[in-house]
Protein backbone atom coordinates (compact mmCIF):
# COMPACT_ATOMS: atom_id res chain seq x y z
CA UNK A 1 10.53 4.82 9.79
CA UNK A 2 13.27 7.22 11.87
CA UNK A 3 14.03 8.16 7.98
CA UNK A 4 10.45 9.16 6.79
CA UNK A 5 9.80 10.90 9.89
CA UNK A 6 12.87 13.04 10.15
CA UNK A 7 12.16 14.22 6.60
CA UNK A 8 8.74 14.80 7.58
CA UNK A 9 10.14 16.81 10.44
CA UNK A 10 11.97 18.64 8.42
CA UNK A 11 9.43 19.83 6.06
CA UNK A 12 6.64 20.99 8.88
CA UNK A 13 9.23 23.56 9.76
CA UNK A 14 9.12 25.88 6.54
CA UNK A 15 7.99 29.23 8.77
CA UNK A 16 7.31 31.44 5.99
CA UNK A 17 6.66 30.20 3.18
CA UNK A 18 2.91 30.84 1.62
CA UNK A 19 1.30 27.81 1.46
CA UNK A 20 1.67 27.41 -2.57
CA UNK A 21 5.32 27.02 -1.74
CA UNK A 22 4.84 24.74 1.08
CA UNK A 23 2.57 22.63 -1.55
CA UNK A 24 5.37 22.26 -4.64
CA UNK A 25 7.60 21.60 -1.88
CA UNK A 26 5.36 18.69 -0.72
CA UNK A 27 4.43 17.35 -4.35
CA UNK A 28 7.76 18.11 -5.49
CA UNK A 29 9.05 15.34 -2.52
CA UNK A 30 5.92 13.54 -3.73
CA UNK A 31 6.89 13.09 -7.37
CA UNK A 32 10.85 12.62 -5.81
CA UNK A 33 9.99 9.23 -3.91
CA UNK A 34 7.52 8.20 -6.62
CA UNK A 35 10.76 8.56 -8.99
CA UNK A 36 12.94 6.28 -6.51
CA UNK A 37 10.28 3.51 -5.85
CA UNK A 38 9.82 3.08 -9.09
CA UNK A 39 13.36 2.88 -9.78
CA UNK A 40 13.41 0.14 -6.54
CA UNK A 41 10.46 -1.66 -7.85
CA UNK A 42 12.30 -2.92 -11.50
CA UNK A 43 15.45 -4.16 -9.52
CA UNK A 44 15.27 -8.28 -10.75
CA UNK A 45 16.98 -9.31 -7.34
CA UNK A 46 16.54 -6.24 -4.67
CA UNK A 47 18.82 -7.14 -1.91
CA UNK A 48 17.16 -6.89 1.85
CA UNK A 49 18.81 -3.46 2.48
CA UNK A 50 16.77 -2.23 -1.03
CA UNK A 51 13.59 -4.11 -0.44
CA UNK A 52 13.71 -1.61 3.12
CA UNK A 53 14.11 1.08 1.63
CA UNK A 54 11.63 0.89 -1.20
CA UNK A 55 8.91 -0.22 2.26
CA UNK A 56 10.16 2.89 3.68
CA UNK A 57 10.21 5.27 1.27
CA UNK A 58 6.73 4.04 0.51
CA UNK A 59 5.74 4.85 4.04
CA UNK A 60 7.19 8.08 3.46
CA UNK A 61 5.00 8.99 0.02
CA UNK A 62 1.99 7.80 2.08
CA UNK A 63 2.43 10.52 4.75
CA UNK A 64 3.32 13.02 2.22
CA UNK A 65 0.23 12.86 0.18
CA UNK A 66 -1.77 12.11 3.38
CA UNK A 67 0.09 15.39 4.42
CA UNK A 68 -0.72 16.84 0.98
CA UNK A 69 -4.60 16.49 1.00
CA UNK A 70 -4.83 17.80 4.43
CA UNK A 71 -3.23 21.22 3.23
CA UNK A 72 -5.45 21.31 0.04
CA UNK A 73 -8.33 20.46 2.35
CA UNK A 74 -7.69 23.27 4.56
CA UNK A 75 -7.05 25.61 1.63
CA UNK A 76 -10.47 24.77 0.50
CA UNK A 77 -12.26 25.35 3.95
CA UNK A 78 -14.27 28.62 3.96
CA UNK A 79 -12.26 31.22 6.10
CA UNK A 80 -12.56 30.92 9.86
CA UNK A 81 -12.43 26.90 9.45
CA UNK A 82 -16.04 26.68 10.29
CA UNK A 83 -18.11 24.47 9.00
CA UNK A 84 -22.02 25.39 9.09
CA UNK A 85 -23.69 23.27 10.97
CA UNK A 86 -27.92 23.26 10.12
């Protein structure tokens, strides 16, 4: 989990960039760990150490596209962040 955090970390610090960057960045990472699980997931016999890291990096997409929607979401808001309330 230290793994998929630090990366995280490491990502929330991009002081700017314009969010469209910050996005491909994000999806790019995305599409990255979808890549690598994949790859994990057709071993025959994973060993322990690769059936951990496929968990983890699994963890990791999770948080990215979690990560992900909230920055589309917020795109999408109407300026201000308001919402109207009736």
């Amino acid at each position: 989990m230290a793994d998929a955090q630090s990366s995280l970390d490491g990502m929330q610090s991009v002081e700017g960039l314009r969010p469209d960057d910050v996005l491909g960045r994000l999806m790019s990472e995305h599409h990255d760990l979808d890549e690598e699980i994949r790859r994990l997931s057709t071993l025959s016999y994973p060993s322990d150490q690769q059936q951990y890291r496929e968990h983890m990096l699994k963890k990791q997409k999770l948080a990215l596209k979690d990560r992900i929607e909230a920055l589309v979401r917020d795109r999408a808001m109407p300026s201000g962040g308001d919402l109207v309330s009736r």
